[in-house]
PDB file of N, CA and C in Angstrom:
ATOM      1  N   UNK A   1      84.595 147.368 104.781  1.00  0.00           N
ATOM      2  CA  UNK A   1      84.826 146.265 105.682  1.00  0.00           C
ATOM      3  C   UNK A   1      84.063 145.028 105.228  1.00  0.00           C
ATOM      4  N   UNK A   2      82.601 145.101 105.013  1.00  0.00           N
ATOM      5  CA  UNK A   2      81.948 144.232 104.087  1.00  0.00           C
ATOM      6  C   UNK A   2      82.574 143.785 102.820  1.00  0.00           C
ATOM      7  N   UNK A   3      83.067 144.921 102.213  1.00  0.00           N
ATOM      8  CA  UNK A   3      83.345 144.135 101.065  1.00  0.00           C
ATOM      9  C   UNK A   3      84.921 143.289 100.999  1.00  0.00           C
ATOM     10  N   UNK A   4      85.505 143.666 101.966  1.00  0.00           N
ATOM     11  CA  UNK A   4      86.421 142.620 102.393  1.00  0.00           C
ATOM     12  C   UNK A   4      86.159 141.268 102.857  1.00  0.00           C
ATOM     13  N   UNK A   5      85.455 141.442 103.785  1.00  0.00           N
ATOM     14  CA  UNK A   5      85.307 140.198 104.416  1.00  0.00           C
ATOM     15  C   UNK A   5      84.121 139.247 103.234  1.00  0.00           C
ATOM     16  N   UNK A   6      83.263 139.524 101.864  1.00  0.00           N
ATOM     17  CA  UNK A   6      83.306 139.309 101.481  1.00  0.00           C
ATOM     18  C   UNK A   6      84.565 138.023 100.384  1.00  0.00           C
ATOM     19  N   UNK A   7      85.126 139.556  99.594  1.00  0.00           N
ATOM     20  CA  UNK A   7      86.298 138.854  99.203  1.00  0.00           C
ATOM     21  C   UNK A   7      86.838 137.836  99.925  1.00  0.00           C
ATOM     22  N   UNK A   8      87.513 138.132 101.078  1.00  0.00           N
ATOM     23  CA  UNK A   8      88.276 137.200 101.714  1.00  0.00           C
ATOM     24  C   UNK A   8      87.237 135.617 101.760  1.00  0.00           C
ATOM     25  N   UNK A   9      86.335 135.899 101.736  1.00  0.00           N
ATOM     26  CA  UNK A   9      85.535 134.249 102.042  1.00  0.00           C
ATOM     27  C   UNK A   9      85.632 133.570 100.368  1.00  0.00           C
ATOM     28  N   UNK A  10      85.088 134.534  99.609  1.00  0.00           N
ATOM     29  CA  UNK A  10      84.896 133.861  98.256  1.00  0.00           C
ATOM     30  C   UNK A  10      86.612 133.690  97.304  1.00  0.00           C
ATOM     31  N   UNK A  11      87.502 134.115  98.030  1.00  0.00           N
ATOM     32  CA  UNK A  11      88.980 133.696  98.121  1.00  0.00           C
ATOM     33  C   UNK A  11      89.110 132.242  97.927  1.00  0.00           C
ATOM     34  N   UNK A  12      89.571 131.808  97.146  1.00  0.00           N
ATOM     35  CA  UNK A  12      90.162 130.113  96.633  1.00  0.00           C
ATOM     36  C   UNK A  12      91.769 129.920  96.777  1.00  0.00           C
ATOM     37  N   UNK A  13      92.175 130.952  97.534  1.00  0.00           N
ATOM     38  CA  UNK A  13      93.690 130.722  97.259  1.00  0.00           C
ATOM     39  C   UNK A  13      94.304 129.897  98.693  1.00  0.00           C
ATOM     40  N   UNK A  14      94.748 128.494  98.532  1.00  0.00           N
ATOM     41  CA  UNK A  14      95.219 127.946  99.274  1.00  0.00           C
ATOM     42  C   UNK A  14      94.012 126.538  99.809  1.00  0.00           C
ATOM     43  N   UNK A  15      93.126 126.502  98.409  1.00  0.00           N
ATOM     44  CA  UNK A  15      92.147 125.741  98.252  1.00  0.00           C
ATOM     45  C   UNK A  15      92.713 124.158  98.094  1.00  0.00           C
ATOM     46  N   UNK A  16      93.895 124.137  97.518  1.00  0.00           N
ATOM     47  CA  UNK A  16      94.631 123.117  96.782  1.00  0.00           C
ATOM     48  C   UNK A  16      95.107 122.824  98.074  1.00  0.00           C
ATOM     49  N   UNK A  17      95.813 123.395  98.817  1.00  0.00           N
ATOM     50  CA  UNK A  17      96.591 122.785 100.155  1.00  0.00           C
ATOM     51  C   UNK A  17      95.623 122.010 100.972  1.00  0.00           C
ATOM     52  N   UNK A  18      94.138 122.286 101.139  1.00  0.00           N
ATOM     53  CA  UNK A  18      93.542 121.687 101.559  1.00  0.00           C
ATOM     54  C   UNK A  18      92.910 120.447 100.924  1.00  0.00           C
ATOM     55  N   UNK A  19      92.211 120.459  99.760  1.00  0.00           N
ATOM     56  CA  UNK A  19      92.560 119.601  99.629  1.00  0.00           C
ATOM     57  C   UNK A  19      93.335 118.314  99.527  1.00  0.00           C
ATOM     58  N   UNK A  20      94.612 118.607  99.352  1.00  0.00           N
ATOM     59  CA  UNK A  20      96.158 117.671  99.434  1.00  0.00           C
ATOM     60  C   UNK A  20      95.454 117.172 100.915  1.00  0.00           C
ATOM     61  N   UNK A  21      95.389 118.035 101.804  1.00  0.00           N
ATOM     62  CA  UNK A  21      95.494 117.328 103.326  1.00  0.00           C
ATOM     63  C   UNK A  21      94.178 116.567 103.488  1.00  0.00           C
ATOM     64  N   UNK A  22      93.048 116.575 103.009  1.00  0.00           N
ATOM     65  CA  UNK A  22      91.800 115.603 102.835  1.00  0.00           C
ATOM     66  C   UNK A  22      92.303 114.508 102.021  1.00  0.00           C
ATOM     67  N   UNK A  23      93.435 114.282 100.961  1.00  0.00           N
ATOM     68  CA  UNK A  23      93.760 113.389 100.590  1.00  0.00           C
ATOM     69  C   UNK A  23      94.743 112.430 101.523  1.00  0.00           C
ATOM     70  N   UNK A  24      96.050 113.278 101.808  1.00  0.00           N
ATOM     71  CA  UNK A  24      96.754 112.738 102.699  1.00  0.00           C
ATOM     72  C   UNK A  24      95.854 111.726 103.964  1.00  0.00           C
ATOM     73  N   UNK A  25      94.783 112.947 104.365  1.00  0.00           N
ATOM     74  CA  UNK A  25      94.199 111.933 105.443  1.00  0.00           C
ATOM     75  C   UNK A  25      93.560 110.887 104.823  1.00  0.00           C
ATOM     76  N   UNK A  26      93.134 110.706 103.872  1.00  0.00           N
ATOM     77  CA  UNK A  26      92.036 109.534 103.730  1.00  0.00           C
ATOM     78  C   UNK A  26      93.202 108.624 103.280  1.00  0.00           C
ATOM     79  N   UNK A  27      94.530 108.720 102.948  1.00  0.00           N
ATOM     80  CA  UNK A  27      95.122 107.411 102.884  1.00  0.00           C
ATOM     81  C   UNK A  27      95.966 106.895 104.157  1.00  0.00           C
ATOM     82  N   UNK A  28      96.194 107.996 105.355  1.00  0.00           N
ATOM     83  CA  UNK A  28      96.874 107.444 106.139  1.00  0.00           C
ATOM     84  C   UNK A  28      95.410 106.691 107.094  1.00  0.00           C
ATOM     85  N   UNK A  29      93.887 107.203 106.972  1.00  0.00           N
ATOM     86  CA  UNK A  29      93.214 106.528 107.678  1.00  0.00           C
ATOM     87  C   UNK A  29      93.455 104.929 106.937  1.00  0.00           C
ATOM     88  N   UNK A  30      93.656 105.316 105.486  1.00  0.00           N
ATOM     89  CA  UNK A  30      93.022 103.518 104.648  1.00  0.00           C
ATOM     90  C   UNK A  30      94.305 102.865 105.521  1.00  0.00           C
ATOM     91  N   UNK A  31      95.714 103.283 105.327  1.00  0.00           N
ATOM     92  CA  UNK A  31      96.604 102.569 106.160  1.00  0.00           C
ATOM     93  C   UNK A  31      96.317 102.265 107.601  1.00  0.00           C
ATOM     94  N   UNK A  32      96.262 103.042 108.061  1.00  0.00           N
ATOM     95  CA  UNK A  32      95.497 102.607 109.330  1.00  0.00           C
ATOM     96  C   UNK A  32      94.777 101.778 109.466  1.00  0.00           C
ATOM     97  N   UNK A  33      93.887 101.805 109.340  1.00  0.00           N
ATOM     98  CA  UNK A  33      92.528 100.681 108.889  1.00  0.00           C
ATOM     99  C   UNK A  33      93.212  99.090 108.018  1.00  0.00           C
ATOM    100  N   UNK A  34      93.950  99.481 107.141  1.00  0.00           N
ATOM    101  CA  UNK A  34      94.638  98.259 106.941  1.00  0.00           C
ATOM    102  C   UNK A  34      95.823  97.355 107.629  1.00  0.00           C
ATOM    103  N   UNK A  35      95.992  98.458 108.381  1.00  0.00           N
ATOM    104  CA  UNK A  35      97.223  97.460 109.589  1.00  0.00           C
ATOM    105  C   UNK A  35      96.256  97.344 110.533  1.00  0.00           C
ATOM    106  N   UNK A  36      95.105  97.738 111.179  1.00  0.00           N
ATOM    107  CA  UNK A  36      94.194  97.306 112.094  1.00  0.00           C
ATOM    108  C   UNK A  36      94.222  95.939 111.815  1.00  0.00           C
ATOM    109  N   UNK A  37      93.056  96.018 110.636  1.00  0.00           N
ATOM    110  CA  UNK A  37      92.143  94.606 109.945  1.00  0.00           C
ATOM    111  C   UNK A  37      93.001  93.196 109.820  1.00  0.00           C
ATOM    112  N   UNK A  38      94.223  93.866 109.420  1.00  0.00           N
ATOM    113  CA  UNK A  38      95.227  92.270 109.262  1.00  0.00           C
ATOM    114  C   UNK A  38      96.421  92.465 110.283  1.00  0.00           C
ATOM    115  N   UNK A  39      96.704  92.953 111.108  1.00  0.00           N
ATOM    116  CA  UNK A  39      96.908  93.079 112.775  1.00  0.00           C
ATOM    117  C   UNK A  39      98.024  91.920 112.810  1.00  0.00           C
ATOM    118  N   UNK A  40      96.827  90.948 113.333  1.00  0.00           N
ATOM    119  CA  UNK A  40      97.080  89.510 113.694  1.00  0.00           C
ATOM    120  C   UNK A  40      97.769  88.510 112.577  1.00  0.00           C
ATOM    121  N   UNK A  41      97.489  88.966 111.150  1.00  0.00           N
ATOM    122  CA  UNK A  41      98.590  88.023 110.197  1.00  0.00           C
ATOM    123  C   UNK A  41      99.313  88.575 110.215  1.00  0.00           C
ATOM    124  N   UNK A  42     100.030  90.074 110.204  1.00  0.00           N
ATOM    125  CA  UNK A  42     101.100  90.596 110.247  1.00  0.00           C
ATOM    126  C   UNK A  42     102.070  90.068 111.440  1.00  0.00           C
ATOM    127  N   UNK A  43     101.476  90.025 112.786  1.00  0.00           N
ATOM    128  CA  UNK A  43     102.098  89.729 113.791  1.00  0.00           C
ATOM    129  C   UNK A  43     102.924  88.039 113.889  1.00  0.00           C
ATOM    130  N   UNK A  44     101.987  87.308 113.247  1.00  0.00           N
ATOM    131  CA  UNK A  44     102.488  85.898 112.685  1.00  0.00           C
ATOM    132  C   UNK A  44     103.371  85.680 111.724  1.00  0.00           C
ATOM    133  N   UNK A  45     103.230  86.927 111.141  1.00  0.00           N
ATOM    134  CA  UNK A  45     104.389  86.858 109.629  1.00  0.00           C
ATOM    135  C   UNK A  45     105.221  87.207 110.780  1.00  0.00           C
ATOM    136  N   UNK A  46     105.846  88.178 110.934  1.00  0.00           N
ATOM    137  CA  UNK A  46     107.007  88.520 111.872  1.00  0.00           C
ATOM    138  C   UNK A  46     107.429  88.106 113.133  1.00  0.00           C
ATOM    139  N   UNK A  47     106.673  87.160 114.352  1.00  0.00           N
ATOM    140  CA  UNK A  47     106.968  86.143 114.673  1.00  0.00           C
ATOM    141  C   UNK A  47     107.600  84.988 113.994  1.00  0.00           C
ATOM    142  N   UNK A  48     106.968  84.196 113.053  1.00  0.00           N
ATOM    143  CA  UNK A  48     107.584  83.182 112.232  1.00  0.00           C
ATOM    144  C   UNK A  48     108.871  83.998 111.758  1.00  0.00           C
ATOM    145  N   UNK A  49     109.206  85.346 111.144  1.00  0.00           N
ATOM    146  CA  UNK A  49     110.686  85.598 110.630  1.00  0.00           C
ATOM    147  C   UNK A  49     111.363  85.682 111.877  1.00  0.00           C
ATOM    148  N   UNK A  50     110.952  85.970 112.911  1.00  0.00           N
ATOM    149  CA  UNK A  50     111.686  86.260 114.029  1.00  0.00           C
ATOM    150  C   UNK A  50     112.367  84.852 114.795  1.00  0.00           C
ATOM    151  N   UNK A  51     111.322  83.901 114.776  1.00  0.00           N
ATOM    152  CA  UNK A  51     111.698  82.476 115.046  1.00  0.00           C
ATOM    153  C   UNK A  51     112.516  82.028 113.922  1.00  0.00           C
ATOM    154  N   UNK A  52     112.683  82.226 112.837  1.00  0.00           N
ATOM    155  CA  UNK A  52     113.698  81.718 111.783  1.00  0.00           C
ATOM    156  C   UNK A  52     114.755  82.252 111.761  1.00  0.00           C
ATOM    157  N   UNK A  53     115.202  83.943 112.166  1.00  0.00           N
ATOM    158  CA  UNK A  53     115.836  83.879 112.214  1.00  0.00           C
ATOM    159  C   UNK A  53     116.890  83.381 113.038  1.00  0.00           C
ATOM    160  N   UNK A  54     116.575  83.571 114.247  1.00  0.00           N
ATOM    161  CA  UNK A  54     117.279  83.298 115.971  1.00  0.00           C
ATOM    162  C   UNK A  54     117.197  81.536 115.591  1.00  0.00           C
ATOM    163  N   UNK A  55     117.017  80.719 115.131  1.00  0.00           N
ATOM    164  CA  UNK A  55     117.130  79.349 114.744  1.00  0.00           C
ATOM    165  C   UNK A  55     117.933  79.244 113.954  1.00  0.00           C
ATOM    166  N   UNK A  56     118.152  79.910 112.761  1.00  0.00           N
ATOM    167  CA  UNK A  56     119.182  80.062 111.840  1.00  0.00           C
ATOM    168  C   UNK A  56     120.530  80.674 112.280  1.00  0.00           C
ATOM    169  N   UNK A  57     120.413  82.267 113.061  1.00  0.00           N
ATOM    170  CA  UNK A  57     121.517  82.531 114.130  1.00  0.00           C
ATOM    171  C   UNK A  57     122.293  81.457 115.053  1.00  0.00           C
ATOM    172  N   UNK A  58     121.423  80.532 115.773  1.00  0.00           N
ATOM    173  CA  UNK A  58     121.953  79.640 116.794  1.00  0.00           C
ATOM    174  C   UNK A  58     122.952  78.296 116.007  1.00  0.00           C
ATOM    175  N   UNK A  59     122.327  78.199 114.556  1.00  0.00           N
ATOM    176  CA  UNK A  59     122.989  77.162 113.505  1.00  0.00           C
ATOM    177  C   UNK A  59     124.179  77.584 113.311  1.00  0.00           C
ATOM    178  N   UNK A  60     124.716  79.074 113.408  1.00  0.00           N
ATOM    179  CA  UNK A  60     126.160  79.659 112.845  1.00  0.00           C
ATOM    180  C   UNK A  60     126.707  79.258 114.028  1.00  0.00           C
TER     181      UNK A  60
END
């Protein structure tokens, strides 16, 4: 029983999947964190397209 539960800890198999998911997370936090930080210019970029377009719509 010891020497199972041994093995089973010093086991590496499925080491890689975890890692992948420590990667995955640290880029959906950086995304995160980067639509936080610039928020407010994003929201101005797409206001201003939003006002250009419906101005340009009302011209047709």
């Amino acid at each position: 029983m010891i020497k199972r539960f041994i093995e089973w800890f010093q086991c590496d198999k499925g080491a890689t999947a975890v890692e992948y998911g420590f990667i995955a997370g640290g880029i959906a936090l950086a995304i995160v964190a980067a639509v936080f930080l610039s928020g407010e210019s994003l929201q101005t970029i797409f206001n201003n397209m939003a006002d250009t377009m419906s101005s340009t719509a009302s011209k047709l």
